[in-house]
PDB file of N, CA and C in Angstrom:
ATOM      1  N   UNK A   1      -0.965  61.175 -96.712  1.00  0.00           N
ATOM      2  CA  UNK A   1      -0.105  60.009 -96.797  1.00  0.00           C
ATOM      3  C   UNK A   1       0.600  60.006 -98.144  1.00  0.00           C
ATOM      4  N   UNK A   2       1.895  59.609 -97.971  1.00  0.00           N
ATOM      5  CA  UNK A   2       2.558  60.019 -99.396  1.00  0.00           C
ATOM      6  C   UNK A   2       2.398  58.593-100.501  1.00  0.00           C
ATOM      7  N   UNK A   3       2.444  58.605-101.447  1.00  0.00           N
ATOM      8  CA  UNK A   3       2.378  57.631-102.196  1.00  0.00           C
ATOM      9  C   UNK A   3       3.512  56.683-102.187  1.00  0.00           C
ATOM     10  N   UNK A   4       3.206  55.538-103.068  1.00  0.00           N
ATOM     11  CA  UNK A   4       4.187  54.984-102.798  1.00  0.00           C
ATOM     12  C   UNK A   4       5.660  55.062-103.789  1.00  0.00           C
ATOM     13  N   UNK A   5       5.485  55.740-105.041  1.00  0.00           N
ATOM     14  CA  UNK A   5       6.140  56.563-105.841  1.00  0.00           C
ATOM     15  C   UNK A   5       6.798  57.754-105.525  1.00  0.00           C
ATOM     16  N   UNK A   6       6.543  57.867-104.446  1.00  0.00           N
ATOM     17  CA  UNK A   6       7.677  59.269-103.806  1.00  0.00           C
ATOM     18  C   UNK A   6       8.109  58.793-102.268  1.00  0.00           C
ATOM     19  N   UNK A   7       7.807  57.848-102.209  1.00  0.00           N
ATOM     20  CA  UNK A   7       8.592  57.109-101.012  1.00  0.00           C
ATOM     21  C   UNK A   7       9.886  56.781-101.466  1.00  0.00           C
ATOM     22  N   UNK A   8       9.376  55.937-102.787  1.00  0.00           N
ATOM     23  CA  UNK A   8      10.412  55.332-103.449  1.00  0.00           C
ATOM     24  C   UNK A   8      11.460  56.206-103.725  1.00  0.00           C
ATOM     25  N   UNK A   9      11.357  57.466-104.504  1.00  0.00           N
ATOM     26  CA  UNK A   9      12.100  58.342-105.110  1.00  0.00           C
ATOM     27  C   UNK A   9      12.322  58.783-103.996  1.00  0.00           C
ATOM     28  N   UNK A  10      12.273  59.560-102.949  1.00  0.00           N
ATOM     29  CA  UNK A  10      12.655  59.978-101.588  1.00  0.00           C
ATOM     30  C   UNK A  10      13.603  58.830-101.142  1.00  0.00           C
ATOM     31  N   UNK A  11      13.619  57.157-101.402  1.00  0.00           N
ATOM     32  CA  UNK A  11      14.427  56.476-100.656  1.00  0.00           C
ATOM     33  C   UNK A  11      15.495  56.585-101.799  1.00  0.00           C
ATOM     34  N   UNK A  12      15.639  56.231-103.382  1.00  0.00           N
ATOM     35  CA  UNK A  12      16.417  56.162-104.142  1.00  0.00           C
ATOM     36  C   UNK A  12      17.505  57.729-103.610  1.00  0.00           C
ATOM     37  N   UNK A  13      16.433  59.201-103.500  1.00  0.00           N
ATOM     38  CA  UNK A  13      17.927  60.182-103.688  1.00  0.00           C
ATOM     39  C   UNK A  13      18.609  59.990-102.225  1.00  0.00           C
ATOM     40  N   UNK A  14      17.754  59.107-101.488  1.00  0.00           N
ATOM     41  CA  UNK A  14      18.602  58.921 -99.913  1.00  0.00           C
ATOM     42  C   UNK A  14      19.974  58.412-100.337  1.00  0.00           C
ATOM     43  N   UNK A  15      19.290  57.487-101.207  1.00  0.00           N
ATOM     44  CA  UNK A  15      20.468  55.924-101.272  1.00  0.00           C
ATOM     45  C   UNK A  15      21.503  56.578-101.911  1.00  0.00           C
ATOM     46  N   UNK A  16      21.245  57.587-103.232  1.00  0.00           N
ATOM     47  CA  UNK A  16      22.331  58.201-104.151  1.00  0.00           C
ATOM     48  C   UNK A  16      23.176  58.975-103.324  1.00  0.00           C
ATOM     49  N   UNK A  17      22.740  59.973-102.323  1.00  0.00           N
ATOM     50  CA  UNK A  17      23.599  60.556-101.420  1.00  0.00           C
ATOM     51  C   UNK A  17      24.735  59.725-100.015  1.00  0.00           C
ATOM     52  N   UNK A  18      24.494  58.127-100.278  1.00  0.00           N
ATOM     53  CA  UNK A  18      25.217  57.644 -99.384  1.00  0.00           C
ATOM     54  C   UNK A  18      27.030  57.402 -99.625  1.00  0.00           C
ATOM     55  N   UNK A  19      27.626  57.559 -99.271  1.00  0.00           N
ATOM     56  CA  UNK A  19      29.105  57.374 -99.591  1.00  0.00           C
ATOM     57  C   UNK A  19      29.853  55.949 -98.676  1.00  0.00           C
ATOM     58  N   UNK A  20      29.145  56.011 -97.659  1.00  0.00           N
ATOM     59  CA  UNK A  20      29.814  54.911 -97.068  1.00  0.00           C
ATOM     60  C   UNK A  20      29.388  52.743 -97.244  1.00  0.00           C
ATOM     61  N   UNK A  21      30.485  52.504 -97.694  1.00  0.00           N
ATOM     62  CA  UNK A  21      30.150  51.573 -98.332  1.00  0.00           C
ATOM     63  C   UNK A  21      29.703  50.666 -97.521  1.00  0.00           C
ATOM     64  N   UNK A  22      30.165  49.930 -96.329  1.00  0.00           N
ATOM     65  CA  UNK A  22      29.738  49.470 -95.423  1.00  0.00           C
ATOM     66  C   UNK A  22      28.070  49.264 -95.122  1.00  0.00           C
ATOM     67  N   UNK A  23      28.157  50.521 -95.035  1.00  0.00           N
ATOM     68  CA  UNK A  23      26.728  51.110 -95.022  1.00  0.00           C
ATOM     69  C   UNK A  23      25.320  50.780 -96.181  1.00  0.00           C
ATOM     70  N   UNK A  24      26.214  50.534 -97.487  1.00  0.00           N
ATOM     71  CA  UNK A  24      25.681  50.722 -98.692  1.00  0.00           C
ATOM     72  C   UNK A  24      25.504  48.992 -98.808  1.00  0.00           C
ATOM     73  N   UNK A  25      26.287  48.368 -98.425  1.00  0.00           N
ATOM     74  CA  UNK A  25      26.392  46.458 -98.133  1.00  0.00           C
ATOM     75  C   UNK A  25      25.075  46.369 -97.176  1.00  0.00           C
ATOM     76  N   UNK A  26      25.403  46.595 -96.215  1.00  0.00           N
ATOM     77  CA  UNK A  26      24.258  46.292 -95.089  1.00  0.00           C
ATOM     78  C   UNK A  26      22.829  46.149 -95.918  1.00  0.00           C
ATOM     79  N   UNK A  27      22.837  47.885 -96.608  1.00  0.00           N
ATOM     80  CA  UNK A  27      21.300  48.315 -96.866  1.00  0.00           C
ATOM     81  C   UNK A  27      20.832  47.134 -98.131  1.00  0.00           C
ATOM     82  N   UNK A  28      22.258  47.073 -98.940  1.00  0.00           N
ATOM     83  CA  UNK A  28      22.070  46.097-100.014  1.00  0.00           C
ATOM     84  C   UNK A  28      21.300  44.749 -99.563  1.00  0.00           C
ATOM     85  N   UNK A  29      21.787  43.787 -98.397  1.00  0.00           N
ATOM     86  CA  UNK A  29      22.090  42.602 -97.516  1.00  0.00           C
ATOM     87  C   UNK A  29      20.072  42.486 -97.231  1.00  0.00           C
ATOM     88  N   UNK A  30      19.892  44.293 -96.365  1.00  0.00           N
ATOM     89  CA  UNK A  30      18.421  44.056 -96.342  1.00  0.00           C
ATOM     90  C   UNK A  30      17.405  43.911 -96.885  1.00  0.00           C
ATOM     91  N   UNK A  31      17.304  44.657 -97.926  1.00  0.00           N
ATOM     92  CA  UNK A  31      16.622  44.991 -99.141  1.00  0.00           C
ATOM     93  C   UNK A  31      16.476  43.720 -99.863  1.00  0.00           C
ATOM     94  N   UNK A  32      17.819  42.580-100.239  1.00  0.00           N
ATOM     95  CA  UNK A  32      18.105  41.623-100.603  1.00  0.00           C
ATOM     96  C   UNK A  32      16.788  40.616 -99.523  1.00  0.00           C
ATOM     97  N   UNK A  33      17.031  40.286 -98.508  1.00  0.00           N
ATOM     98  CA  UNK A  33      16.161  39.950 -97.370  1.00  0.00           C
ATOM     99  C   UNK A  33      14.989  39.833 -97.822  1.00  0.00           C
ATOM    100  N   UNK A  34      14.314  41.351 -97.257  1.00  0.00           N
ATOM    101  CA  UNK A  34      12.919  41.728 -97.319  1.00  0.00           C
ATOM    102  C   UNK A  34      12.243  41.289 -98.639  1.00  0.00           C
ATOM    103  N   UNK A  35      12.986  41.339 -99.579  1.00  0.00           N
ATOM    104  CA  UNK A  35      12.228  40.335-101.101  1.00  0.00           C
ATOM    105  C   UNK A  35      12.068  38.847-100.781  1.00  0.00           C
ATOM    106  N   UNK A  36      12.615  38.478-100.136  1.00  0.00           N
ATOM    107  CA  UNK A  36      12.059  36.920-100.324  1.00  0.00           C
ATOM    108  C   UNK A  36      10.750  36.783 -98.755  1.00  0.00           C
ATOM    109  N   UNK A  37      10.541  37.823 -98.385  1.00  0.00           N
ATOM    110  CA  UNK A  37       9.408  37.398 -97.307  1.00  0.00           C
ATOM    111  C   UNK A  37       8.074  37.568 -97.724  1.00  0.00           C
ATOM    112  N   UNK A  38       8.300  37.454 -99.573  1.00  0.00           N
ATOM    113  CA  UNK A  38       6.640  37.145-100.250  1.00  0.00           C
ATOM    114  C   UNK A  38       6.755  35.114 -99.752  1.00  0.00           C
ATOM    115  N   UNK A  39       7.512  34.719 -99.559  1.00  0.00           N
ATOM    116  CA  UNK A  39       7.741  33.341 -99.397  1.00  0.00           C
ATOM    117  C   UNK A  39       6.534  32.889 -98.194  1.00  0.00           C
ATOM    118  N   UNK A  40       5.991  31.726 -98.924  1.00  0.00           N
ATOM    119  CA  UNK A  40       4.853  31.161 -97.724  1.00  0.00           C
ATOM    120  C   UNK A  40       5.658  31.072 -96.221  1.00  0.00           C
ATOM    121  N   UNK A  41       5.626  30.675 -95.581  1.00  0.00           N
ATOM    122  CA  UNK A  41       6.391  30.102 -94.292  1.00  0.00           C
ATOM    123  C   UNK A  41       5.280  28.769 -93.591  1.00  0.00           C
ATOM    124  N   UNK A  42       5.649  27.796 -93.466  1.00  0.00           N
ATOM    125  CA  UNK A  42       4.880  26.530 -93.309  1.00  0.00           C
ATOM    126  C   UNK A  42       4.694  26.870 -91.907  1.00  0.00           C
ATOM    127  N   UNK A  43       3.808  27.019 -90.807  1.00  0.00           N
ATOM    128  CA  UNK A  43       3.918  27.132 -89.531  1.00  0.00           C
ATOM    129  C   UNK A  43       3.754  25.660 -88.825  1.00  0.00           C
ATOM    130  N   UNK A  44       4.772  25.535 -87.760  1.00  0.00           N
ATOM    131  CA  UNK A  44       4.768  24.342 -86.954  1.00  0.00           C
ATOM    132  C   UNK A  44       3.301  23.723 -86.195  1.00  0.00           C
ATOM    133  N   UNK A  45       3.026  22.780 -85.823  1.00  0.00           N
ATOM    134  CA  UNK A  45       1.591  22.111 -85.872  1.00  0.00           C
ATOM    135  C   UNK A  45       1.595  22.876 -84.626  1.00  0.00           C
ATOM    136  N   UNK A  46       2.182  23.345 -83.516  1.00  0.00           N
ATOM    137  CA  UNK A  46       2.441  24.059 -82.435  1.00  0.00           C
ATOM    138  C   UNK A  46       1.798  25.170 -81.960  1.00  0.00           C
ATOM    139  N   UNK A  47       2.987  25.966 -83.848  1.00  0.00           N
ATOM    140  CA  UNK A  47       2.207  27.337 -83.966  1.00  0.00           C
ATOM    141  C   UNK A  47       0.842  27.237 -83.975  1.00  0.00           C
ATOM    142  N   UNK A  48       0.394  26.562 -84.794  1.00  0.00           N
ATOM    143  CA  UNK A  48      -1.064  26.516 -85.362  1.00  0.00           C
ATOM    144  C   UNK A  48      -1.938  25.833 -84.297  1.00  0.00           C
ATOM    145  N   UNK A  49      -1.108  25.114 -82.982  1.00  0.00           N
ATOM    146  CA  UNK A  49      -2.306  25.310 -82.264  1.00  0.00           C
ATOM    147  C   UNK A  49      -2.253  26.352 -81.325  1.00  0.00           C
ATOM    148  N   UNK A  50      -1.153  27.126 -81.545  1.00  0.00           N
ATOM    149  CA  UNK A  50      -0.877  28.411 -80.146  1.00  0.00           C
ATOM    150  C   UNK A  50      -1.954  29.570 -80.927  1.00  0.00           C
ATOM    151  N   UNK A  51      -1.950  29.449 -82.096  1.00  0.00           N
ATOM    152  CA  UNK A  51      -3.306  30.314 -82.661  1.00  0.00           C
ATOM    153  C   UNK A  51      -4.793  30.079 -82.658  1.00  0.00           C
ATOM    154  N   UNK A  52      -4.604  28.678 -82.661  1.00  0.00           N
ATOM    155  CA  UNK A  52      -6.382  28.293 -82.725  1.00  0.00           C
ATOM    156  C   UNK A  52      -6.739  28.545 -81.064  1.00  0.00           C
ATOM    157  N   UNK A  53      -5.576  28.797 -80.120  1.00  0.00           N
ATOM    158  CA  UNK A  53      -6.083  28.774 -78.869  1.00  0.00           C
ATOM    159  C   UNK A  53      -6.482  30.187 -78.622  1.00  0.00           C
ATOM    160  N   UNK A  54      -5.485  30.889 -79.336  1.00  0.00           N
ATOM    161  CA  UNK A  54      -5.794  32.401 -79.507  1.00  0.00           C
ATOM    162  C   UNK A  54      -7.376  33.033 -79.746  1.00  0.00           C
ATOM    163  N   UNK A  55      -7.825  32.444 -80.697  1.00  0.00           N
ATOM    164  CA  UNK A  55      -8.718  32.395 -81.673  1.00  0.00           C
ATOM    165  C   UNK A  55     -10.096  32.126 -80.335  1.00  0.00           C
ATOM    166  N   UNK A  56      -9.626  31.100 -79.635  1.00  0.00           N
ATOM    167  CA  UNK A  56     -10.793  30.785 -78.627  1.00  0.00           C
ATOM    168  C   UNK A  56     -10.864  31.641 -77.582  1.00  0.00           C
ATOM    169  N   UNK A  57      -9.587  32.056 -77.216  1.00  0.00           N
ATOM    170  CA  UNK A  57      -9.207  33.048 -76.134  1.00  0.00           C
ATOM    171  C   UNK A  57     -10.517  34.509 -76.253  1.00  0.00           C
ATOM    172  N   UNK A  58     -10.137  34.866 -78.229  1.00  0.00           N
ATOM    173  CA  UNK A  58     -10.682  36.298 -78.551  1.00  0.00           C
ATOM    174  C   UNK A  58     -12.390  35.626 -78.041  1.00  0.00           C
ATOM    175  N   UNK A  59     -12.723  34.401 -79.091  1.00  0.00           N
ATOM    176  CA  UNK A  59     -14.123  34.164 -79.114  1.00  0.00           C
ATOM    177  C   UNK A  59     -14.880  34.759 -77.597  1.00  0.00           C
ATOM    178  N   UNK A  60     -14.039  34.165 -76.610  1.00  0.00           N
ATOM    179  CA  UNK A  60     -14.499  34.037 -75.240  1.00  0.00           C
ATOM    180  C   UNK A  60     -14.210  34.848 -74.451  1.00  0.00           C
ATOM    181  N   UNK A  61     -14.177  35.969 -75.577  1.00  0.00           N
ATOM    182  CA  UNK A  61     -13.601  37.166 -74.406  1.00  0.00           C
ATOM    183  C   UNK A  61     -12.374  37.439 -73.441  1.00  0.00           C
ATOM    184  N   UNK A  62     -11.915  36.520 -73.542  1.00  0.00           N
ATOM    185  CA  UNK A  62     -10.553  36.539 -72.729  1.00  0.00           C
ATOM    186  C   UNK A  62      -9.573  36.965 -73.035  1.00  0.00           C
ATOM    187  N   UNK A  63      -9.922  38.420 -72.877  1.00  0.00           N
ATOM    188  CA  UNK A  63      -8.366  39.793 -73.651  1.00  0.00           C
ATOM    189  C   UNK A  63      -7.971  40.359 -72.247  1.00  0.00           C
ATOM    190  N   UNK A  64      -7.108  41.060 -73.029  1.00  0.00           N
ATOM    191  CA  UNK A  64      -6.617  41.890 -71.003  1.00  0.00           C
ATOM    192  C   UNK A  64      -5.878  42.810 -72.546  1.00  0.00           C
ATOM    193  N   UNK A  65      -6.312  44.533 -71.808  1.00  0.00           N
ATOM    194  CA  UNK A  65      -5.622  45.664 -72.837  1.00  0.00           C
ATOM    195  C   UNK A  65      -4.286  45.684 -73.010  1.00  0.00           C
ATOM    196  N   UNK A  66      -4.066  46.284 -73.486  1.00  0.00           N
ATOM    197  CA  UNK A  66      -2.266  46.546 -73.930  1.00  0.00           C
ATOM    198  C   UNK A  66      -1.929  47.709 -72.628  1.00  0.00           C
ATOM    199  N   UNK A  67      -2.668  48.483 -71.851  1.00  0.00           N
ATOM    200  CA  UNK A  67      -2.389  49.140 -70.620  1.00  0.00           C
ATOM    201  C   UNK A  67      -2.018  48.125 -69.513  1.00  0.00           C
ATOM    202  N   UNK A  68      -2.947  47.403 -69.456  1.00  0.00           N
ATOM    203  CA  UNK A  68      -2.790  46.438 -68.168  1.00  0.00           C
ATOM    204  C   UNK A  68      -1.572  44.573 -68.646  1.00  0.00           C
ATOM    205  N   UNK A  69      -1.704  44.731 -70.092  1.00  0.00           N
ATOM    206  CA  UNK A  69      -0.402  44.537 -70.075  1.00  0.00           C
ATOM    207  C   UNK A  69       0.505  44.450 -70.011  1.00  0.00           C
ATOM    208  N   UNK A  70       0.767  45.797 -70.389  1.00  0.00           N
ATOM    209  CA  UNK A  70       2.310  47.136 -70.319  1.00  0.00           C
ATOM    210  C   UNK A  70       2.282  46.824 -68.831  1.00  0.00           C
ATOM    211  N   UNK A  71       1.331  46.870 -67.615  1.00  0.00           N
ATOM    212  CA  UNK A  71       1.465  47.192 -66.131  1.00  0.00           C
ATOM    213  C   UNK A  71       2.008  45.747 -65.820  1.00  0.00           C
ATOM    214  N   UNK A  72       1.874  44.578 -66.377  1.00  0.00           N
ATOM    215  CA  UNK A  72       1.576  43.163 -66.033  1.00  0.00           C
ATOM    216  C   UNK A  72       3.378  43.152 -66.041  1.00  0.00           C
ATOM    217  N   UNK A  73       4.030  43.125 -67.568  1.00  0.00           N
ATOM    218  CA  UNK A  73       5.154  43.186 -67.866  1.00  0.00           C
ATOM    219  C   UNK A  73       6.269  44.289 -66.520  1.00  0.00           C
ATOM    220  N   UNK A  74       5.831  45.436 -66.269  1.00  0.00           N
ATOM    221  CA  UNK A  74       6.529  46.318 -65.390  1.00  0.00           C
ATOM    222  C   UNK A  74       6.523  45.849 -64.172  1.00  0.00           C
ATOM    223  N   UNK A  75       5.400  45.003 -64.084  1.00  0.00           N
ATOM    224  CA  UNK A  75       6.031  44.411 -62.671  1.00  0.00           C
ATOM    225  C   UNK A  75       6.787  43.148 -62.926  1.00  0.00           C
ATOM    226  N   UNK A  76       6.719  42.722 -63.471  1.00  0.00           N
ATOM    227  CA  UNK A  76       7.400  41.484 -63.726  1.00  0.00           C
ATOM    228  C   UNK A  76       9.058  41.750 -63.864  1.00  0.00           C
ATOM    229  N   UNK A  77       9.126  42.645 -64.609  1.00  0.00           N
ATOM    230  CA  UNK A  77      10.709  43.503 -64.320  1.00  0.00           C
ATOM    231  C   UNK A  77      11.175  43.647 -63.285  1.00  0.00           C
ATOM    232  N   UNK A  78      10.239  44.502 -62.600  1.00  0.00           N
ATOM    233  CA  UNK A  78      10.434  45.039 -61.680  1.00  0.00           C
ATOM    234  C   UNK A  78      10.961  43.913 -60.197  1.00  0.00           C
ATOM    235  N   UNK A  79      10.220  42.775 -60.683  1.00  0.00           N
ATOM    236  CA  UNK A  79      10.903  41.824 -59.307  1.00  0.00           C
ATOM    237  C   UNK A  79      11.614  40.743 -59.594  1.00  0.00           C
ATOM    238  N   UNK A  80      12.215  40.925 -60.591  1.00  0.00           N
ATOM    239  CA  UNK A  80      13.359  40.822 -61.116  1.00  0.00           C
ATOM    240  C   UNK A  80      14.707  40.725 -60.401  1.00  0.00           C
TER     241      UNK A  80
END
């Protein structure tokens, strides 16, 4: 796994080789973004009970896999 010091330097000579400005706004726009999502986010009383239900769901065993998921969703497309 590479560190995170040659990620960096691997993304900086990306960024130095870019010419198109458009391009160079966007990446600016995201980067700009992704810094402020150290920000708390207050969750709605909603959220927080669509999780505590979650929470009871796991306690009680009541999972279904990400296979029979994936199958749950494909049909649901599917009759569409």
């Amino acid at each position: 796994m590479e560190t995170i010091d040659k990620i960096r330097n691997g993304l900086i000579d990306k960024i130095l080789s870019i010419k198109n400005r458009d391009f160079l706004e966007a990446l600016d726009k995201l980067v700009s973004s992704s810094s402020s999502e150290s920000e708390i986010i207050e969750l709605t009383n909603e959220q927080k009970a669509m999780l505590e239900m979650s929470e009871k769901d796991i306690k009680n065993g009541k999972l279904i896999s990400q296979e029979a998921m994936d199958k749950r969703n494909l049909e649901w497309l599917n009759a569409m």
